[in-house]
C-alpha atoms as a PDB file:
ATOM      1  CA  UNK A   1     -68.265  38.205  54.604  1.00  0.00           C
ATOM      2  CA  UNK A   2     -65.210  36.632  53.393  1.00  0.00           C
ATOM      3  CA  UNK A   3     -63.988  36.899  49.928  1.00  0.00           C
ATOM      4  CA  UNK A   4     -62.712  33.860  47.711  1.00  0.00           C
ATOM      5  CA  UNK A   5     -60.211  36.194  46.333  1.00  0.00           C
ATOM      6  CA  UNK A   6     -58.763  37.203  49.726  1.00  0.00           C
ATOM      7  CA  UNK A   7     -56.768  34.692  51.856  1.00  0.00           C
ATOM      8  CA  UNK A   8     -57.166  34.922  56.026  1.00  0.00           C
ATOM      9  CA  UNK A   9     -54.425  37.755  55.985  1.00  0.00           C
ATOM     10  CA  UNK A  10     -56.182  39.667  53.657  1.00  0.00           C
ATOM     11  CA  UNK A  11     -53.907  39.036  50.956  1.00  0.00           C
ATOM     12  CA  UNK A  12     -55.210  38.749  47.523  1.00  0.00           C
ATOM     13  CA  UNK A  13     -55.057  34.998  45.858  1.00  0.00           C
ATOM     14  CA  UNK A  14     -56.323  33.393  42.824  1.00  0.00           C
ATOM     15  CA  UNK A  15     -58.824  30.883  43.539  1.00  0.00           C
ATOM     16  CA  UNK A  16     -58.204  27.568  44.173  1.00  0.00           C
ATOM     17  CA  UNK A  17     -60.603  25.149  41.480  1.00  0.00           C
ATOM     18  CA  UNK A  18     -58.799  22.252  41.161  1.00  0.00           C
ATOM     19  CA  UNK A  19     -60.803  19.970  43.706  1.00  0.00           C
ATOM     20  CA  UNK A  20     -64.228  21.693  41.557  1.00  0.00           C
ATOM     21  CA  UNK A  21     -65.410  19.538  38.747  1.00  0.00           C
ATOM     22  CA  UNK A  22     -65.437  20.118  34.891  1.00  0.00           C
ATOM     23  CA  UNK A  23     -68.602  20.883  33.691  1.00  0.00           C
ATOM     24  CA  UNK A  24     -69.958  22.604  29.906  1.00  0.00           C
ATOM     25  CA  UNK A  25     -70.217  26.110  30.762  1.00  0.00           C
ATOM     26  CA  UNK A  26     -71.275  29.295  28.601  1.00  0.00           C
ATOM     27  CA  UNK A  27     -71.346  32.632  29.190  1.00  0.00           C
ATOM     28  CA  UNK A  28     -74.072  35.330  27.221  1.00  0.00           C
ATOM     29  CA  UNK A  29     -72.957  39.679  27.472  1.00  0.00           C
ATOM     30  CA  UNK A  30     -74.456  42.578  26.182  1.00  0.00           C
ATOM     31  CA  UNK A  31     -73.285  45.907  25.763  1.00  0.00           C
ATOM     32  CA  UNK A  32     -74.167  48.654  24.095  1.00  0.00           C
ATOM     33  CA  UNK A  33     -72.863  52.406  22.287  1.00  0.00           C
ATOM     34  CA  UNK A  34     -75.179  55.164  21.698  1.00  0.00           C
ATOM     35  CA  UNK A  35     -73.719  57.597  18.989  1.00  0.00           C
ATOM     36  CA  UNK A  36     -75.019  59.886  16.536  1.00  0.00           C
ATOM     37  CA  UNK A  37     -77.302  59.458  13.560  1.00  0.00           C
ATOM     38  CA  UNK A  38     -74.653  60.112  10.728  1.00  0.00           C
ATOM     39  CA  UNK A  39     -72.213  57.725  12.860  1.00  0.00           C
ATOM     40  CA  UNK A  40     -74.511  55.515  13.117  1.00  0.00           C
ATOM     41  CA  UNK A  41     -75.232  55.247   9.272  1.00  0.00           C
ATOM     42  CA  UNK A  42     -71.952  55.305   8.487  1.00  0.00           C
ATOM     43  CA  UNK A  43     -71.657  52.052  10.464  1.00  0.00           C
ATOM     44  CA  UNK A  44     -74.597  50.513   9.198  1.00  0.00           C
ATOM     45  CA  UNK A  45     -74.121  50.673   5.476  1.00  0.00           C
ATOM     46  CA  UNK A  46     -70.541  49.967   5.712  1.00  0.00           C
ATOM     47  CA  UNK A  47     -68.789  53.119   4.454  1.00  0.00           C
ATOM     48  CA  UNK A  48     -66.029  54.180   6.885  1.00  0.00           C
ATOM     49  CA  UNK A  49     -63.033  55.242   5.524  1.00  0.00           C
ATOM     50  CA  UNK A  50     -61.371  52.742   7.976  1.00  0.00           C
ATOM     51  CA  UNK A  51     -62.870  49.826   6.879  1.00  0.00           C
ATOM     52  CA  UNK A  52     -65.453  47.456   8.359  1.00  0.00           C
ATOM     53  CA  UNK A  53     -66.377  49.311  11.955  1.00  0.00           C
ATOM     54  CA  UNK A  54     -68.637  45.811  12.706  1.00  0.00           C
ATOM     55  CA  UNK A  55     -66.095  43.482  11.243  1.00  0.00           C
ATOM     56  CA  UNK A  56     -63.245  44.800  13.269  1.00  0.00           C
ATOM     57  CA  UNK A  57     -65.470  44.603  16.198  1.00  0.00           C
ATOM     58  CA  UNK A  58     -66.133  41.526  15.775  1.00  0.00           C
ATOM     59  CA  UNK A  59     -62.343  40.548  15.456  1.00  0.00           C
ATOM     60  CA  UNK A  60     -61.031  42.621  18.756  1.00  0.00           C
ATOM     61  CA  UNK A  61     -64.022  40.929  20.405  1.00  0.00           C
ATOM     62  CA  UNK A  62     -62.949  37.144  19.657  1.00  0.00           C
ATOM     63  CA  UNK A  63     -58.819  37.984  20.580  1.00  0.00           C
ATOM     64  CA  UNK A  64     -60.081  39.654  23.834  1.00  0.00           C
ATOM     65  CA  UNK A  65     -61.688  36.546  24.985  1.00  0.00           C
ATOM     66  CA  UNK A  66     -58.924  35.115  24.778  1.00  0.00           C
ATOM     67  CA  UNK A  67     -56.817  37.893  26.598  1.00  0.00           C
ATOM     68  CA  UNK A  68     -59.140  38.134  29.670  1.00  0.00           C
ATOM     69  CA  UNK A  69     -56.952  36.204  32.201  1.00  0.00           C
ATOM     70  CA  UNK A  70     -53.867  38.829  31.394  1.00  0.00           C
ATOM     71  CA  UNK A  71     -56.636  41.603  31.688  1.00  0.00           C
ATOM     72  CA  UNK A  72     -58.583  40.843  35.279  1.00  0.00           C
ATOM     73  CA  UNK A  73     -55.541  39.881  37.695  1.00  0.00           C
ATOM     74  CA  UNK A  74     -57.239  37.182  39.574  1.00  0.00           C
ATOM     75  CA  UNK A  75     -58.738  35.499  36.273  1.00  0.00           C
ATOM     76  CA  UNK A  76     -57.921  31.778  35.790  1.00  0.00           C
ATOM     77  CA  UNK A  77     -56.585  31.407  31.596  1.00  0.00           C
ATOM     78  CA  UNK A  78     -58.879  28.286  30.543  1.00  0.00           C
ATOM     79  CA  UNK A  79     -59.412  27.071  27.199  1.00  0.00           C
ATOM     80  CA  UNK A  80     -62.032  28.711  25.062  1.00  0.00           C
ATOM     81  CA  UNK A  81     -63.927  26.091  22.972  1.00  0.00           C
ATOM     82  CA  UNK A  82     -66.366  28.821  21.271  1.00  0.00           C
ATOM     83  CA  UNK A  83     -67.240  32.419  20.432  1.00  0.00           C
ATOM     84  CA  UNK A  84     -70.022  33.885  18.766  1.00  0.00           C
ATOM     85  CA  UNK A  85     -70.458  37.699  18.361  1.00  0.00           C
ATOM     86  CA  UNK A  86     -73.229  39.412  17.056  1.00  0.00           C
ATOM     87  CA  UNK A  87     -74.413  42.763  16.590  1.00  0.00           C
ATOM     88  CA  UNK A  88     -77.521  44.279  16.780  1.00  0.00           C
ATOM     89  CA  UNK A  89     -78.442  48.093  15.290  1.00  0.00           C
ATOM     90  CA  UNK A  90     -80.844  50.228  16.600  1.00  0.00           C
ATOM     91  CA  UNK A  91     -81.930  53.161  14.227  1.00  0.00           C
ATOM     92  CA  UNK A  92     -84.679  54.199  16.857  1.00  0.00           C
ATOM     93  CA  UNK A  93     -81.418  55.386  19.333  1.00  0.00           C
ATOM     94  CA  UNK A  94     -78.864  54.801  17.109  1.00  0.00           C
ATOM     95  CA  UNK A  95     -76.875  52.669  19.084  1.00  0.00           C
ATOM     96  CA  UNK A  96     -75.197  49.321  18.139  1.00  0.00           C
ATOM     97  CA  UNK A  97     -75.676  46.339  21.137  1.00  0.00           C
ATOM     98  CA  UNK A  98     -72.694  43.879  20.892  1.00  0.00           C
ATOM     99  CA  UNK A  99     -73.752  40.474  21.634  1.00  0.00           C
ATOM    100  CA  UNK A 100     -71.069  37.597  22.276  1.00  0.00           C
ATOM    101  CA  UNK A 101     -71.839  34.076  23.767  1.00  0.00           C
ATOM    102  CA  UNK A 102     -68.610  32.143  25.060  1.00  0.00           C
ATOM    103  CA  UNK A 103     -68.406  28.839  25.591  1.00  0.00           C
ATOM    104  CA  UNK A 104     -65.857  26.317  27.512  1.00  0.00           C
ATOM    105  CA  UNK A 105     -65.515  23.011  29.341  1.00  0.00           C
ATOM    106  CA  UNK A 106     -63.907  23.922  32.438  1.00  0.00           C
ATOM    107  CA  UNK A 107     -63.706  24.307  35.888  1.00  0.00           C
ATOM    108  CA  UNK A 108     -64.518  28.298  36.213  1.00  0.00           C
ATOM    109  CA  UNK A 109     -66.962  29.825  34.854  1.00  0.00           C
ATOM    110  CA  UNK A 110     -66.473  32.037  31.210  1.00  0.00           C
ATOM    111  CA  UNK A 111     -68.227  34.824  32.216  1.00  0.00           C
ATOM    112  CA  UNK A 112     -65.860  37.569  32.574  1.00  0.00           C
ATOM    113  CA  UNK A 113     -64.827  36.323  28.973  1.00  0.00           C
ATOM    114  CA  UNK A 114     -67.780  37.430  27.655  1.00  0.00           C
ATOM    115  CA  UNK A 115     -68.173  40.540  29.621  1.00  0.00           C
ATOM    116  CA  UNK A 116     -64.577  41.909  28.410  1.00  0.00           C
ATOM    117  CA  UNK A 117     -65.499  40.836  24.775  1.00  0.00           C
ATOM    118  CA  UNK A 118     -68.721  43.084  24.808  1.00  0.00           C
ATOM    119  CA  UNK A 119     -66.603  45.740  26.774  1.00  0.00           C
ATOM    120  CA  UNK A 120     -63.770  45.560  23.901  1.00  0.00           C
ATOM    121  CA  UNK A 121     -66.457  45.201  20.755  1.00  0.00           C
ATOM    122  CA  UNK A 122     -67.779  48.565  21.699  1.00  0.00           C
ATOM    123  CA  UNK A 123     -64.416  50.578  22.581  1.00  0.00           C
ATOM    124  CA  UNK A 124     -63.255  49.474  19.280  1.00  0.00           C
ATOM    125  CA  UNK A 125     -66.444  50.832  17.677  1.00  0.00           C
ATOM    126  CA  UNK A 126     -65.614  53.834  19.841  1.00  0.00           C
ATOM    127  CA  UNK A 127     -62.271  53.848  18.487  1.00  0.00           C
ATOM    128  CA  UNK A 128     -62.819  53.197  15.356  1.00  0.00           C
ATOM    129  CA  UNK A 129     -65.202  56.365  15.201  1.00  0.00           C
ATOM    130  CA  UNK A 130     -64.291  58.772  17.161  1.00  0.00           C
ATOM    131  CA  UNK A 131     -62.555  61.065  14.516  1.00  0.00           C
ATOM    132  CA  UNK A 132     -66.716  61.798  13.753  1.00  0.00           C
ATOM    133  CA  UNK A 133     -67.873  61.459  16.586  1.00  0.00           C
ATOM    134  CA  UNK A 134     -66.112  61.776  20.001  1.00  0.00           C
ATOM    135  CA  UNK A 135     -69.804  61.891  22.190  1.00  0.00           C
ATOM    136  CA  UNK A 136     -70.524  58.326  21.855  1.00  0.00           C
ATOM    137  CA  UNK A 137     -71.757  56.757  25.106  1.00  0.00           C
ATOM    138  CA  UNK A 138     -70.668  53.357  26.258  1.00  0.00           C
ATOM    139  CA  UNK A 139     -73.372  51.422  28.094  1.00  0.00           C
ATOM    140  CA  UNK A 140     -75.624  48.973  29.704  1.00  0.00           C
ATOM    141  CA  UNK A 141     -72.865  45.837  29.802  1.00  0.00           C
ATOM    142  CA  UNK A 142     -74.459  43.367  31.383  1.00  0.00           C
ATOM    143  CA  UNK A 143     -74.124  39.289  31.858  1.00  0.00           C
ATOM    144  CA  UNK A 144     -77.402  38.268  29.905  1.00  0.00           C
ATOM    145  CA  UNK A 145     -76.993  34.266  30.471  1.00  0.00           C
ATOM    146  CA  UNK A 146     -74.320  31.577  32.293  1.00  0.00           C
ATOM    147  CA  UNK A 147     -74.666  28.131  32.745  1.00  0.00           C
ATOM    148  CA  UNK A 148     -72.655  25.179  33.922  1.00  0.00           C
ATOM    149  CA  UNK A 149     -70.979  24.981  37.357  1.00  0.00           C
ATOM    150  CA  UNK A 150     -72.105  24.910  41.155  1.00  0.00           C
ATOM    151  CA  UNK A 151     -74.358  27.882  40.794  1.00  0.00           C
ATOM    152  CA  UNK A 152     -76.442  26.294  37.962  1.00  0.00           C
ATOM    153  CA  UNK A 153     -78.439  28.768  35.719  1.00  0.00           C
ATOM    154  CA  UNK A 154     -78.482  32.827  35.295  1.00  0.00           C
ATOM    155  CA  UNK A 155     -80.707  34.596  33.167  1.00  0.00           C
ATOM    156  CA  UNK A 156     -81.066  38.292  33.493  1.00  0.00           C
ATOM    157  CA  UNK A 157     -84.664  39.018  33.460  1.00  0.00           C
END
């Protein structure tokens, strides 16, 4: 099967879009950290001597999007038009699930946006914690939802 990101030689390329048509497209990843209980709580209710754990999260999710092409070599850069990021916590596992939605107006698809935002949300929680507790897992990133483009409709069921 031949690749899109390989040319007849074999020699890696960046795909050629510009004869593909701009359509709304938007993008929908989940990830998720496991962690300990008293990391965990110290997330939730906010009292990390660092600051914010969520908020910065949040932050170093939004600037990734927007870093992805100069991340994934073959990437195209296109214009972000939204970002949402949300976070869920779980006090059954304690784990936190990072939850960012991307949208653009392109001609490629804004999924590995999304997918290095939810990858980058829950390093920096790893980062940000680690000094309590280094056995955090990292897990379960996933593309939840795209839309827009020549392969229509994804949801993961």
């Amino acid at each position: 099967m031949k690749s899109s990101h390989f040319d007849n030689k074999g020699l890696a390329r960046m795909v050629d879009i510009s004869s593909k048509k701009i359509s709304k497209r938007i993008a929908i990843a989940s990830s998720k950290i496991f962690m300990k209980k008293n990391t965990f709580e110290m997330i939730r209710d906010g009292n990390h001597k660092k600051g914010d754990v969520l908020a910065i999260a949040r932050i170093a999710a939004i600037m990734s999007v927007k870093k992805t092409h100069e991340l994934i070599p073959l990437c195209h850069p296109i214009n972000v038009e939204a970002v949402e990021v949300d976070f869920k916590l779980n006090k059954k596992n304690f784990s936190v699930e990072s939850i960012v939605a991307c949208k653009t107006t392109n001609k490629t698809g804004i999924e590995m946006e999304a997918l290095t935002a939810v990858s980058v949300a829950a390093l920096t929680i790893y980062d940000m914690c680690k000094s309590v507790d280094k056995s955090m897992k990292m897990d379960s990133i996933m593309l939840t939802h795209k839309s827009g483009g020549r392969t229509g409709t994804y949801n993961k069921k």
